[in-house]
Protein backbone atom coordinates (compact mmCIF):
# COMPACT_ATOMS: atom_id res chain seq x y z
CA UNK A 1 -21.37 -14.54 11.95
CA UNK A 2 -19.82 -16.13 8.56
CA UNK A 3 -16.22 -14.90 8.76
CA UNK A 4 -14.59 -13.92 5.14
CA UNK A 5 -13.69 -11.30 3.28
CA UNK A 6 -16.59 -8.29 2.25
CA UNK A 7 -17.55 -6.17 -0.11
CA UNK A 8 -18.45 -3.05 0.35
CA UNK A 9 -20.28 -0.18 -1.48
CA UNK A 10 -18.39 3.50 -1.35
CA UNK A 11 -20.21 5.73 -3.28
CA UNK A 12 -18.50 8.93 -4.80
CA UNK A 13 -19.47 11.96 -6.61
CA UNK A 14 -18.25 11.42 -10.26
CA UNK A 15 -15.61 13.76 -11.28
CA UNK A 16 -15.70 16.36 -13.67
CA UNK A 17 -12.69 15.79 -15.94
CA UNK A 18 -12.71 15.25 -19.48
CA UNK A 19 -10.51 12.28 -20.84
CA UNK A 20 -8.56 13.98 -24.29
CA UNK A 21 -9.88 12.23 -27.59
CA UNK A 22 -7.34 8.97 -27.88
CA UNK A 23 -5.89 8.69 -24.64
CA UNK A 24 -6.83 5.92 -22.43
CA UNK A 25 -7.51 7.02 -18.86
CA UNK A 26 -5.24 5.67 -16.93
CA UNK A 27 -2.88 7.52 -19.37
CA UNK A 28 -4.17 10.63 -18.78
CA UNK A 29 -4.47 10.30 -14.88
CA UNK A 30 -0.73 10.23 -15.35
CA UNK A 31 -0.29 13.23 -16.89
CA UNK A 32 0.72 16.29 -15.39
CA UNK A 33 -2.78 17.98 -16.11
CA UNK A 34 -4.15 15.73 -14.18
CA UNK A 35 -1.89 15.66 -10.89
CA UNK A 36 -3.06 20.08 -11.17
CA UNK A 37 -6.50 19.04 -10.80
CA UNK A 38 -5.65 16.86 -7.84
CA UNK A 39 -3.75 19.68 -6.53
CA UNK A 40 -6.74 22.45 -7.03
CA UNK A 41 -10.04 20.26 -6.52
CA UNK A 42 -8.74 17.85 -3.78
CA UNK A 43 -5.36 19.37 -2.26
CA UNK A 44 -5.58 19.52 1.26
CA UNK A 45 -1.63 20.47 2.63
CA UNK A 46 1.76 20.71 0.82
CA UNK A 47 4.93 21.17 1.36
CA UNK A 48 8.83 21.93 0.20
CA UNK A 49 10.10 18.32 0.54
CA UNK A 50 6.85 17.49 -2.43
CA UNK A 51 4.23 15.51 -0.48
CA UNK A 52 0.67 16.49 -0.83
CA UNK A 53 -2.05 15.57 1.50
CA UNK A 54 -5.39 15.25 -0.36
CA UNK A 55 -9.04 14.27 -0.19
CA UNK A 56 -9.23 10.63 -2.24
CA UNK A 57 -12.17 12.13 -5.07
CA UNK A 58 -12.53 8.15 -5.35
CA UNK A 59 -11.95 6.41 -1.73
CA UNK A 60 -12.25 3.63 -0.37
CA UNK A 61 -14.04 4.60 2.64
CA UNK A 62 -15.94 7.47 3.22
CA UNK A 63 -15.46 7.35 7.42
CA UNK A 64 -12.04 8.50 6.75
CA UNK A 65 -10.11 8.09 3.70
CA UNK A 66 -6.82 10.55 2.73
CA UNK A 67 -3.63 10.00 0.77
CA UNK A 68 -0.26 11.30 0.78
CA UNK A 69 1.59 11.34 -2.74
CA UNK A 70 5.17 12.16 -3.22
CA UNK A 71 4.41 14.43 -6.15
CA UNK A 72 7.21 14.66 -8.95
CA UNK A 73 4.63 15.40 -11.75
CA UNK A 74 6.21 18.97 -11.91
CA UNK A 75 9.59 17.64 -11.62
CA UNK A 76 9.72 14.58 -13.44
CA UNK A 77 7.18 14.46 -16.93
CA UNK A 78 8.37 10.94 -17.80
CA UNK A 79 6.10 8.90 -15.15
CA UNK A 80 8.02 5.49 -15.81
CA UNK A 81 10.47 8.19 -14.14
CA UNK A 82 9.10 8.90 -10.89
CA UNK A 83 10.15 7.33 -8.03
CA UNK A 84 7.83 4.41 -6.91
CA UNK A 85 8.98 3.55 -3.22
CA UNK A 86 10.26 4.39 -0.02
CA UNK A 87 13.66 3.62 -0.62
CA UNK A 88 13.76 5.98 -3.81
CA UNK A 89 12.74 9.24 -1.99
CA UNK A 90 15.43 11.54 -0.88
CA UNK A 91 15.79 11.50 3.15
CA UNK A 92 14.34 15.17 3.58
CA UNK A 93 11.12 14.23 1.91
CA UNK A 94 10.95 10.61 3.57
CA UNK A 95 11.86 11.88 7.08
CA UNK A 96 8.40 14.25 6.77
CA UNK A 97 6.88 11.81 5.42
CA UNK A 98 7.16 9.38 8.49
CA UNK A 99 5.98 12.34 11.01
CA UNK A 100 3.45 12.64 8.69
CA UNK A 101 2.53 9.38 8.54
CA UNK A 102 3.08 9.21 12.62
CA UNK A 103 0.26 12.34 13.30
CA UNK A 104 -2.44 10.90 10.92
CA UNK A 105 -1.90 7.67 12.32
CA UNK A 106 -2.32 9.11 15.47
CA UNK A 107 -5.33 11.18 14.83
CA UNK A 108 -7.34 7.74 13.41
CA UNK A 109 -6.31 5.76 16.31
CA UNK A 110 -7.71 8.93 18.84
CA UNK A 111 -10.71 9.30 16.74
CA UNK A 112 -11.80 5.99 16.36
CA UNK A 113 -10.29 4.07 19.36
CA UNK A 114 -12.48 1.18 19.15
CA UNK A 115 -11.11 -2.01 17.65
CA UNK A 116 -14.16 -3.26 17.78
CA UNK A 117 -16.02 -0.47 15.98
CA UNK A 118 -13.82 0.56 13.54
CA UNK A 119 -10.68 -1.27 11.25
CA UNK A 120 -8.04 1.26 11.17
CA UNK A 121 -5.16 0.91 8.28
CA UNK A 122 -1.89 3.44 6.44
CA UNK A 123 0.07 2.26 4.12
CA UNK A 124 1.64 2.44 0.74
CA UNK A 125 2.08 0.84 -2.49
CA UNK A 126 4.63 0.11 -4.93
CA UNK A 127 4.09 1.22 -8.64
CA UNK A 128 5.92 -0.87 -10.91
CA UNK A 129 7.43 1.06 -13.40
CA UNK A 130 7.83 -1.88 -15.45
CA UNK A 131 4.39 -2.43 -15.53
CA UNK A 132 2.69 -1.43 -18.85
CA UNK A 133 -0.09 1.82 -18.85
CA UNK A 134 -2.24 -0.30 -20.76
CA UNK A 135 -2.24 -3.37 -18.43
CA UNK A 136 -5.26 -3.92 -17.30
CA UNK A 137 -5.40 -2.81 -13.43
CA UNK A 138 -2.60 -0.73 -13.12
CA UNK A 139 -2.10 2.21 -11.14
CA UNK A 140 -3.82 5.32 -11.89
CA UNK A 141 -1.42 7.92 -10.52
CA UNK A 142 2.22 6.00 -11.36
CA UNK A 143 3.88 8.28 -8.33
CA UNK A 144 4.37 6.92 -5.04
CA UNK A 145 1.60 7.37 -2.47
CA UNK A 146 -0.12 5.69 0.70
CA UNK A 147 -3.50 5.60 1.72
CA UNK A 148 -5.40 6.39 5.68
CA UNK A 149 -8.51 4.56 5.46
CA UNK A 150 -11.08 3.57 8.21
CA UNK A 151 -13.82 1.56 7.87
CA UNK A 152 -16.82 1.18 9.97
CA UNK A 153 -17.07 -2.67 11.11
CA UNK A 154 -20.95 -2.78 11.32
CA UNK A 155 -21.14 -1.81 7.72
CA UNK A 156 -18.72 -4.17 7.18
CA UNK A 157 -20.47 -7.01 8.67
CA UNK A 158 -23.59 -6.33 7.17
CA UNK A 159 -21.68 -6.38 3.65
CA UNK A 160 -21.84 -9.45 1.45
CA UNK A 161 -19.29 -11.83 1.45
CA UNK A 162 -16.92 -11.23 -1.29
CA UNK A 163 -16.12 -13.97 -3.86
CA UNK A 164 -13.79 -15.95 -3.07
CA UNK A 165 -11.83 -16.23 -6.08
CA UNK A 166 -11.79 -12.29 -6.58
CA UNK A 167 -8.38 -12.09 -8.23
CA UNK A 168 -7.60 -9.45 -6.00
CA UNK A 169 -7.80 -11.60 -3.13
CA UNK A 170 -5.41 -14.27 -3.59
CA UNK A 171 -2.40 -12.19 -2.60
CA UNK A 172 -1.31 -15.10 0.07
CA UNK A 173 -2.40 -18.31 1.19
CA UNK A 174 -2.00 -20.90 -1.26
CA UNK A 175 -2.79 -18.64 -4.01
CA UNK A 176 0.80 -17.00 -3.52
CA UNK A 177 3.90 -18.22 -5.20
CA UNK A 178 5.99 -16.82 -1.94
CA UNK A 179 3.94 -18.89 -0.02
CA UNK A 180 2.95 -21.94 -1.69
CA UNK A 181 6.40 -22.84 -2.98
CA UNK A 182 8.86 -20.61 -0.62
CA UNK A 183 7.18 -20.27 2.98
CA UNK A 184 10.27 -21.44 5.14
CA UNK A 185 12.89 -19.62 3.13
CA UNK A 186 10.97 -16.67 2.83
CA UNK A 187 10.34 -16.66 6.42
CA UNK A 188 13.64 -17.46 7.69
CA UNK A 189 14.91 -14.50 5.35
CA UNK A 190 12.91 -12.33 7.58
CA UNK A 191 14.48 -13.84 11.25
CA UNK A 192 17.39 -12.70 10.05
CA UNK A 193 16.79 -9.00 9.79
CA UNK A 194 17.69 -6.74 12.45
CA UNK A 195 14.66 -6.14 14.01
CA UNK A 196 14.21 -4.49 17.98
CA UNK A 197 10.29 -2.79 17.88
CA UNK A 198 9.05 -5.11 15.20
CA UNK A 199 8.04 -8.84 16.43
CA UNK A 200 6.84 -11.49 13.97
CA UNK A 201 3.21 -12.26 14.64
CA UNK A 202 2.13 -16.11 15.53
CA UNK A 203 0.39 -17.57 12.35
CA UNK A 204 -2.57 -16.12 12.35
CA UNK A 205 -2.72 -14.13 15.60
CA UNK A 206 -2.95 -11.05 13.45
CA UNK A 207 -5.88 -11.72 11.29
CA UNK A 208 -9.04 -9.82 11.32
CA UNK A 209 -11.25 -12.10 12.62
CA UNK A 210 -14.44 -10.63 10.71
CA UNK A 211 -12.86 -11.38 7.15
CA UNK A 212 -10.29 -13.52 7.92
CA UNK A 213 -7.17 -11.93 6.84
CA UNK A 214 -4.00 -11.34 5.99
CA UNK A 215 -3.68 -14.47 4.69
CA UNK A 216 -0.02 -16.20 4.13
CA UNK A 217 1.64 -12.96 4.85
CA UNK A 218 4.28 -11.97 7.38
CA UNK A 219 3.38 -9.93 9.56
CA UNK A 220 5.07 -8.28 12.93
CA UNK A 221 3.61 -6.64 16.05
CA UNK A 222 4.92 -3.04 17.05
CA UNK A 223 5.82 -3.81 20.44
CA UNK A 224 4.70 -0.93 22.44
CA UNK A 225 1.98 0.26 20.44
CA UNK A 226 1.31 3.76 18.62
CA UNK A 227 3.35 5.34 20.79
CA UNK A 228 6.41 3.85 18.90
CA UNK A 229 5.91 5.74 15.72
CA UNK A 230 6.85 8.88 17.21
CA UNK A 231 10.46 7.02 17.31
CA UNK A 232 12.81 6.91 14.73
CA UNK A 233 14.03 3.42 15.15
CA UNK A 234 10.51 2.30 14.45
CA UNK A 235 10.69 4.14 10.51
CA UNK A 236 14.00 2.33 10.13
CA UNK A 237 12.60 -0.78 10.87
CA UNK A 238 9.89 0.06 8.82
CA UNK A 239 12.22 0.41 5.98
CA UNK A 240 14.44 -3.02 7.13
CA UNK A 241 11.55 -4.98 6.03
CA UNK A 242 10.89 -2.92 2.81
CA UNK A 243 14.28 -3.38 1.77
CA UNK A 244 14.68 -7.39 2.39
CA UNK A 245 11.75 -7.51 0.87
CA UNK A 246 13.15 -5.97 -2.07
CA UNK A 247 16.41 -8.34 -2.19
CA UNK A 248 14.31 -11.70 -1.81
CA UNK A 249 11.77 -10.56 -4.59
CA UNK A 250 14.45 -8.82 -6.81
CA UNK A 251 16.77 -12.02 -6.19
CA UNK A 252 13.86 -14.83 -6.75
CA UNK A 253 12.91 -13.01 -10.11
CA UNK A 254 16.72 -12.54 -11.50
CA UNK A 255 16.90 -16.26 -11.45
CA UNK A 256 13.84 -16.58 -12.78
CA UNK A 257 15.27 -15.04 -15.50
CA UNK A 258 18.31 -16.33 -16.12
CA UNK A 259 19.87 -19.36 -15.07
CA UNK A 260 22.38 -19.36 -12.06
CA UNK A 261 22.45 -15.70 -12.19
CA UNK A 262 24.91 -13.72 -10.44
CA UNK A 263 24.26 -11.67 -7.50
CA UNK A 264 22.79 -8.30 -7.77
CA UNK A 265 25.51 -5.58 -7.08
CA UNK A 266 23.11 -3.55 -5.58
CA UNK A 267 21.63 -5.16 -2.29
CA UNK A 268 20.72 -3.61 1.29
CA UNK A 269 21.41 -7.00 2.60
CA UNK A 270 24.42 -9.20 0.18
CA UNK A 271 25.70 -11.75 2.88
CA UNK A 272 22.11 -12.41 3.74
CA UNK A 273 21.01 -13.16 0.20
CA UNK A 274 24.33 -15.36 -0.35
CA UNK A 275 23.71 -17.26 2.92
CA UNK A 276 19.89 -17.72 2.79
CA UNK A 277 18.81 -17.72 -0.97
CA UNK A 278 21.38 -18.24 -4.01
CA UNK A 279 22.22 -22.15 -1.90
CA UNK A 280 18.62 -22.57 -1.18
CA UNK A 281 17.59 -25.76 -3.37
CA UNK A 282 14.11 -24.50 -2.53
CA UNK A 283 14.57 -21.17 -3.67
CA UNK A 284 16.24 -22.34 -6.58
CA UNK A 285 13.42 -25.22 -7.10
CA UNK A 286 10.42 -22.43 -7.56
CA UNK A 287 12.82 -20.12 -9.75
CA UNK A 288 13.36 -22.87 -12.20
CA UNK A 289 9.65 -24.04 -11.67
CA UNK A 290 8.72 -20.32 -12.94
CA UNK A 291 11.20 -19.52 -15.54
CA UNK A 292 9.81 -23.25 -17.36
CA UNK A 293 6.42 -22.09 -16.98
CA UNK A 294 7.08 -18.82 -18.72
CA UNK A 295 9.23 -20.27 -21.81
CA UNK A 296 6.33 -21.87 -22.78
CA UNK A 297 3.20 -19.95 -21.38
CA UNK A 298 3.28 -17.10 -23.46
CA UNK A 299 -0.10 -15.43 -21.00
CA UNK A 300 1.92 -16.49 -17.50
CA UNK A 301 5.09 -14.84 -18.35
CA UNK A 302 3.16 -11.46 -19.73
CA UNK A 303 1.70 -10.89 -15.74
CA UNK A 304 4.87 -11.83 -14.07
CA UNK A 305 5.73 -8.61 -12.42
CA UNK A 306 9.68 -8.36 -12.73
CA UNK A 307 10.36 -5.67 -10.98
CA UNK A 308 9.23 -5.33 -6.87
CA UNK A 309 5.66 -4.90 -6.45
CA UNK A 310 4.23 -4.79 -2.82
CA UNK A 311 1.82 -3.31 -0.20
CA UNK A 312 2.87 -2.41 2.94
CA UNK A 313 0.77 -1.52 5.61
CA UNK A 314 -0.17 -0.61 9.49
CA UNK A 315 -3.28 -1.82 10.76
CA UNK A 316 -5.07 -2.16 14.42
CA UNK A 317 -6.29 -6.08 14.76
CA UNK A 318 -9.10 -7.06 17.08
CA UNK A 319 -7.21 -6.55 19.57
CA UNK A 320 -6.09 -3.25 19.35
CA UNK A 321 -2.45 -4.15 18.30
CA UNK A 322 -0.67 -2.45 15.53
CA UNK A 323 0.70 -5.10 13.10
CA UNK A 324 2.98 -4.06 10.13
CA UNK A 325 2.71 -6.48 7.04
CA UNK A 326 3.74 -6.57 3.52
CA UNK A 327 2.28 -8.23 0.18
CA UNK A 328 4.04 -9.74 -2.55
CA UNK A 329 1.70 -8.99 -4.87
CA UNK A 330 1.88 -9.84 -8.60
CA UNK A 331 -1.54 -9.31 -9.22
CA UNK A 332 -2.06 -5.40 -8.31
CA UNK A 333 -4.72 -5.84 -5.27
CA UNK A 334 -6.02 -3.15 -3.51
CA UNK A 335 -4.40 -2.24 -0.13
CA UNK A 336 -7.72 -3.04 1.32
CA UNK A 337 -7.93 -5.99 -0.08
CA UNK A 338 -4.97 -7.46 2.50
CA UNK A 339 -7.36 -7.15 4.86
CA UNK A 340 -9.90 -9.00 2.82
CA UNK A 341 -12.02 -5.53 2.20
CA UNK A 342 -13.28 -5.68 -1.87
CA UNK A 343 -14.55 -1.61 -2.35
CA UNK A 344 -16.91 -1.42 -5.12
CA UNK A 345 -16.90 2.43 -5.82
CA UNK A 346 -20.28 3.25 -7.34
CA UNK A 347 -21.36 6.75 -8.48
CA UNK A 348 -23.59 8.38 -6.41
CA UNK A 349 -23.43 12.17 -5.66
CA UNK A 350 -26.30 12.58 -3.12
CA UNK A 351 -24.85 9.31 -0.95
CA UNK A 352 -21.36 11.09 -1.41
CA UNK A 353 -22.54 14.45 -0.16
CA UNK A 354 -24.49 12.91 2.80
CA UNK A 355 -21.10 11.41 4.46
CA UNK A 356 -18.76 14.39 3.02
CA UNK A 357 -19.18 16.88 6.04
CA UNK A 358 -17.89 14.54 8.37
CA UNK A 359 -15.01 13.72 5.98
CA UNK A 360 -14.35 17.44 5.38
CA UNK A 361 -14.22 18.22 9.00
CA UNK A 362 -11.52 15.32 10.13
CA UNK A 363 -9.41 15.99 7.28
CA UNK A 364 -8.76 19.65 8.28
CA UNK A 365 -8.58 18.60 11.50
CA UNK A 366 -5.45 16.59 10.38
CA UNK A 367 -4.50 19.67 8.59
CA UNK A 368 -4.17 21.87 11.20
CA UNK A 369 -2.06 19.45 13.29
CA UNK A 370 0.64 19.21 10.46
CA UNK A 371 0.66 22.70 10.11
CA UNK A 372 1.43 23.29 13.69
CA UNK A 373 4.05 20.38 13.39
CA UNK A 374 5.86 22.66 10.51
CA UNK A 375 4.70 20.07 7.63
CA UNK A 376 3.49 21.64 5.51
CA UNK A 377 1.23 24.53 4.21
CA UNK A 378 -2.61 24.27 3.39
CA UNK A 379 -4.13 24.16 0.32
CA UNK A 380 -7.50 26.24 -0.61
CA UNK A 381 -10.45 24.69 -2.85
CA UNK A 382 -13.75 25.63 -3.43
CA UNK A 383 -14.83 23.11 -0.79
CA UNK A 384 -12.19 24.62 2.13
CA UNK A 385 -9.82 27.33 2.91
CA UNK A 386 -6.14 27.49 3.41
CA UNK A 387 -6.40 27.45 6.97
């Protein structure tokens, strides 16, 4: 068997909605018309602290595919507004979150225990606020949300290879600026966090041996397995590496920017970033090396990403361990795509309606559980009831 990445067909039932005359859609699938619709064709469970569980209309994988979204659309109209990660949700609505996050996780890793059978992932993405609505690629609903996806690995090893210079795949490796130019600061950066549950992976112990990936891309075993999300220390770990994450990328790009810039007043982790980074002559090599490129390549400096951008995720390797990694993405990739899954989502309502049954029955089966863990009330459609 050829290992690299695949790419997969999910087919979907196309949805009804009617783009207004002179908006764009990923304009309108920002709008606050459009987060109702999500809400009344798709909701599945919602609650006071504003997350809502729902049925992804177009998934990624139609084994088991659900999202949470913290959902400000009522709150907050301007969606260059809304908060875009963890670390901007209040703690009420992040500490559901997490046991949210903890029971689906849970549920996947019951239903599907099989590494072998079945690739198991959850995580989340950043939307860059910074990033322009028109830019080609970016997010369709600017609001912070994660994804539950499983895939089935026969159908993924029957897939065709993907191509190997997909755009979406060259999130690490040598394709990545982190990692071409920055691997041993970056790296050391990370030893340096406080980290008990979370243990760096060996290079490339944590791949998935059927596509090869992550590629380039720290990653960290949860020592002691799923069992360890049902304890707190895990979520703040969780959030450790989110937020030096944060301070390397925000650093790196505000020296990009300006010359010998001063430190940001606003960092989880100061001493760190004044030890490891601003007297780094590496560091400080690919920051110059970037900031030249962009004075006079009018197209390079128009995709640089200036504010954080990033996928983190949870997945079950071959075998069977849950490994946490994150992305320093620039490009806008596909959480799937980490794990060196292209979906090609192609409209087909019979194909959709064949596999939707299943679907229907696991996701109020994950329902029920967070309603009986007091997180959250459910949601009727035309396809299900409340309860």
């Amino acid at each position: 068997m050829q290992t690299g990445p695949r790419e997969i067909l999910t087919p979907y039932r196309p949805i009804p909605l009617t783009v207004p005359e002179g908006m764009k859609p990923n304009e309108f699938f920002n709008s606050t018309e459009n987060l109702a619709d999500l809400v009344h064709n798709n909701g599945l469970l919602q609650n006071p602290e504003g997350l809502l569980l729902y049925r992804k209309a177009l998934g990624h994988s139609n084994v088991f595919d659900a999202s949470i979204i913290y959902n400000t659309s009522q709150r907050i109209l301007d969606p260059l507004g809304r908060p875009v990660r963890r670390t901007q949700v209040p703690s009420p609505a992040k500490h559901a979150w997490n046991r949210m996050n903890q029971i689906i996780i849970e549920y996947m890793l019951e239903r599907y225990p099989d590494p072998a059978a079945h690739l198991v992932l959850a995580g989340e993405a950043s939307l860059d606020a910074t990033w322009p609505l028109t830019s080609p690629g970016v997010p369709s609903i600017r609001m912070l949300h994660n994804h539950f996806i499983v895939f089935d690995k026969a159908a993924l090893r029957e897939a065709p290879l993907a191509e190997p210079d997909n755009p979406n795949l060259t999130d690490g490796g040598q394709h990545s600026l982190f990692q071409a130019h920055m691997r041993e600061v970056y790296r050391a950066f990370f030893d340096e966090l406080d980290l008990e549950i979370l243990q760096p992976c060996q290079q490339g112990s944590c791949r998935i041996s059927l596509t090869g990936y992550p590629q380039g891309l720290p990653s960290w075993e949860i020592v002691g397995g799923a069992k360890m999300l049902r304890d707190v220390r895990f979520w703040k770990e969780y959030d450790i590496i989110l937020k030096g994450f944060l301070d390397f990328y925000r650093s790196f790009f505000s020296q990009v920017s300006t010359r010998n810039a001063p430190m940001l007043p606003d960092l989880h982790f100061p001493q760190l970033v004044e030890d490891k980074l601003l007297f780094d002559n590496d560091f400080l090599k690919a920051a110059k090396m970037v900031r030249d490129r962009c004075i006079h390549d009018a197209k390079y400096a128009n995709a640089i990403r200036w504010q954080p951008a990033f996928k983190q995720l949870i997945y079950r390797n071959d075998a069977g361990k849950l490994i946490v990694t994150i992305s320093q993405n620039s490009i806008g990739n596909a959480i799937t795509e980490l794990l060196g899954v292209v979906v090609k989502r192609t409209p087909d309502a019979d194909a959709y309606a064949a596999a939707e049954p299943a679907l229907i029955e696991q996701l109020v089966e994950v329902r029920r559980r967070l309603i009986d863990a007091d997180l959250g009330e459910g949601i009727a459609t035309a396809q299900w009831g409340a309860a």
